[in-house]
Protein backbone atom coordinates (compact mmCIF):
# COMPACT_ATOMS: atom_id res chain seq x y z
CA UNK A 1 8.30 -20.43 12.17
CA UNK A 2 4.89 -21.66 12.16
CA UNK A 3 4.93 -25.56 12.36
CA UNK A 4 1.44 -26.59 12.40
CA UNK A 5 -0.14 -28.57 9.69
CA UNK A 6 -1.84 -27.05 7.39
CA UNK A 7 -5.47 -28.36 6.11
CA UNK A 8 -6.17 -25.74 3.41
CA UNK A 9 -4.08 -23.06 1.18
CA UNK A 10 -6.19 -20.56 2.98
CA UNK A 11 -4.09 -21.78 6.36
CA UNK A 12 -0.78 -20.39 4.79
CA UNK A 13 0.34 -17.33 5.60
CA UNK A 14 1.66 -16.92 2.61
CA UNK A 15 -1.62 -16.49 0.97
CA UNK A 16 -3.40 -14.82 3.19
CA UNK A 17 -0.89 -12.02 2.48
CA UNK A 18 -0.88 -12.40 -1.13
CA UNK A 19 -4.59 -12.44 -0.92
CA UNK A 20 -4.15 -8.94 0.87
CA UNK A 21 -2.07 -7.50 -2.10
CA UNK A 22 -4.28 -9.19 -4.45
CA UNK A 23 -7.35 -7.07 -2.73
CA UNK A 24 -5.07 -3.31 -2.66
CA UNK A 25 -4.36 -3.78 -6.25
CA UNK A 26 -8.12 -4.26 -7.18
CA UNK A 27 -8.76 -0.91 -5.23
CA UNK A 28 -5.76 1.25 -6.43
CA UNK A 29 -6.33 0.13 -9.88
CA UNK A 30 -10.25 1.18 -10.01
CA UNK A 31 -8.35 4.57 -9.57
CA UNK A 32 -6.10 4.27 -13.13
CA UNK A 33 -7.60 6.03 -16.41
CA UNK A 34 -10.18 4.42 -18.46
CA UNK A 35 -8.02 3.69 -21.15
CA UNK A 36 -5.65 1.51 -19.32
CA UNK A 37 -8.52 -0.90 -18.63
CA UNK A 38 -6.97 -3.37 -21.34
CA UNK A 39 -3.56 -2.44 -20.48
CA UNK A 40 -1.92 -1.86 -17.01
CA UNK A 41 -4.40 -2.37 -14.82
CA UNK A 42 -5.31 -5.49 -16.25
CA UNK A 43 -1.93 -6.78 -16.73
CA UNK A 44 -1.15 -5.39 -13.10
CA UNK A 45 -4.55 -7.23 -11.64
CA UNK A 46 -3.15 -10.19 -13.21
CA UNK A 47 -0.07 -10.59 -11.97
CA UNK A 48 -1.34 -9.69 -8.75
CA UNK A 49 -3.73 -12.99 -8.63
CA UNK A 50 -1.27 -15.17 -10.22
CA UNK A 51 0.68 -14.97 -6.88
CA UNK A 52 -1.89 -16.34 -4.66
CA UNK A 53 -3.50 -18.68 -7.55
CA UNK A 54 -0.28 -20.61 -7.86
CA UNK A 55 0.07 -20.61 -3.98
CA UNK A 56 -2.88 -22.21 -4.01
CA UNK A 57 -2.18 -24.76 -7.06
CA UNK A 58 1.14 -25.72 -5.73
CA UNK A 59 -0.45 -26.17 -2.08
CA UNK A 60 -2.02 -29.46 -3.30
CA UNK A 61 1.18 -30.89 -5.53
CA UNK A 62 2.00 -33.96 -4.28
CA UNK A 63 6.28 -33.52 -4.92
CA UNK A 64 8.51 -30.88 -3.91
CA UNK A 65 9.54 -30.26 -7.09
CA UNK A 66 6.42 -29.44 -7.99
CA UNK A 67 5.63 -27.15 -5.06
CA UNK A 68 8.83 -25.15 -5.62
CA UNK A 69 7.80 -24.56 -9.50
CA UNK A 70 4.80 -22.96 -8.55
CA UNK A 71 5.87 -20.86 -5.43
CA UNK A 72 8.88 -19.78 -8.04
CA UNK A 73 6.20 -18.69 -10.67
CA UNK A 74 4.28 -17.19 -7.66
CA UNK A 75 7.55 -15.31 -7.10
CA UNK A 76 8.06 -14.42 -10.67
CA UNK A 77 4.42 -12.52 -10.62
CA UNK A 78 5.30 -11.13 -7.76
CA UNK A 79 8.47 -9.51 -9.07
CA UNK A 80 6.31 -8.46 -12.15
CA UNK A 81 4.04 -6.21 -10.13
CA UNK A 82 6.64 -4.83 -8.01
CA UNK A 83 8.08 -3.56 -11.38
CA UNK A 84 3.75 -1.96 -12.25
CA UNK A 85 4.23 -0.02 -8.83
CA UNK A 86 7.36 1.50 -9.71
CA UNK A 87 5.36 2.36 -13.36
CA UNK A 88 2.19 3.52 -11.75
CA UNK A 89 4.15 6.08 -9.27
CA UNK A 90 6.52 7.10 -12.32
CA UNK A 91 3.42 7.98 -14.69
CA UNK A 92 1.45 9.64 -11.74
CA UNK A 93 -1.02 7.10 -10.88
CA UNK A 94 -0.82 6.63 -7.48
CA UNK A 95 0.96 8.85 -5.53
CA UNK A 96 4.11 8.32 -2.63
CA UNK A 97 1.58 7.34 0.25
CA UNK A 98 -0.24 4.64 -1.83
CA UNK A 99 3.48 3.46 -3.14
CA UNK A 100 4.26 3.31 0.10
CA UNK A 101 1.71 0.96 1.30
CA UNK A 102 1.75 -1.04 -2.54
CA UNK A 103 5.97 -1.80 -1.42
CA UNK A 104 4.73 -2.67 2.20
CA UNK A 105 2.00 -4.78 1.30
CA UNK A 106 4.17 -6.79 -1.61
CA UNK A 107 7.36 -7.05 0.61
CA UNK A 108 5.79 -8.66 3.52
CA UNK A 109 4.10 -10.89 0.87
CA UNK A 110 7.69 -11.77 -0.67
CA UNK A 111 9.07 -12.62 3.00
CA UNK A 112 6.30 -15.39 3.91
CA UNK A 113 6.16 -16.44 0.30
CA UNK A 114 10.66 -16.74 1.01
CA UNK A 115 9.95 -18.51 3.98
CA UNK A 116 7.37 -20.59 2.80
CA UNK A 117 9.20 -21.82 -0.43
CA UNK A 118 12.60 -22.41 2.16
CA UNK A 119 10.04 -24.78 4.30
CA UNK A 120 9.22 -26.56 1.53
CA UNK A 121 12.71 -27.20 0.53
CA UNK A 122 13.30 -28.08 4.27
CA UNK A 123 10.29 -30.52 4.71
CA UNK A 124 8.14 -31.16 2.03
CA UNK A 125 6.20 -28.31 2.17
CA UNK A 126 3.88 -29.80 5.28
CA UNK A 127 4.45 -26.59 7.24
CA UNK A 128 4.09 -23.28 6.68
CA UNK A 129 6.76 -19.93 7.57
């Protein structure tokens, strides 16, 4: 555990792995068919920047409660594009390696965001896990 303060959302660890995802989904997804521009890759790109956008929003609320919403909606994106890799491998868009690395990436996303969220519930949210 990581108990420094933290100045900016780009000082949580959290982010910086979400931000990570966020940046492998924008490259696997230049790879889907042109005629899922409007439909899975942009509801998958979504989803993917929702994660670290309400990291970011709930970094600056000023109550716990408020904090834990948006890390839970941040975990409820998160759960939605685990369920587009699972999609993309079944229809053939990416294949096992890029899976692979899709379910690396997102898990060790989903452990700091865990942590992160369990901090908050611990102390207010002034540290980050």
């Amino acid at each position: 555990m990581d108990n420094k303060l933290t100045r900016s959302f780009r000082d949580l660890e959290c982010w910086k792995k979400a931000h990570e995802f966020v940046k492998a989904v924008y490259e696997v997804t230049t790879l889907f068919p042109e005629d899922e521009r409007y439909g899975l890759t942009s509801q998958f790109r979504r989803a993917a920047v929702s994660i670290a956008a309400n990291i970011c929003e709930g970094y600056k609320k000023l109550s716990k409660s408020d904090k834990l919403r948006f890390m839970n909606i941040a975990q409820g994106s998160l759960e939605e594009c685990r369920y587009y890799i699972i999609l993309a491998l079944d229809i053939n868009y990416i294949n096992q390696e890029t899976y692979e690395r899709l379910e690396y990436l997102i898990n060790g996303t989903s452990w700091k965001l865990n942590g992160y969220s369990e901090g908050i519930k611990q102390n207010n949210g002034i540290t980050d896990n």
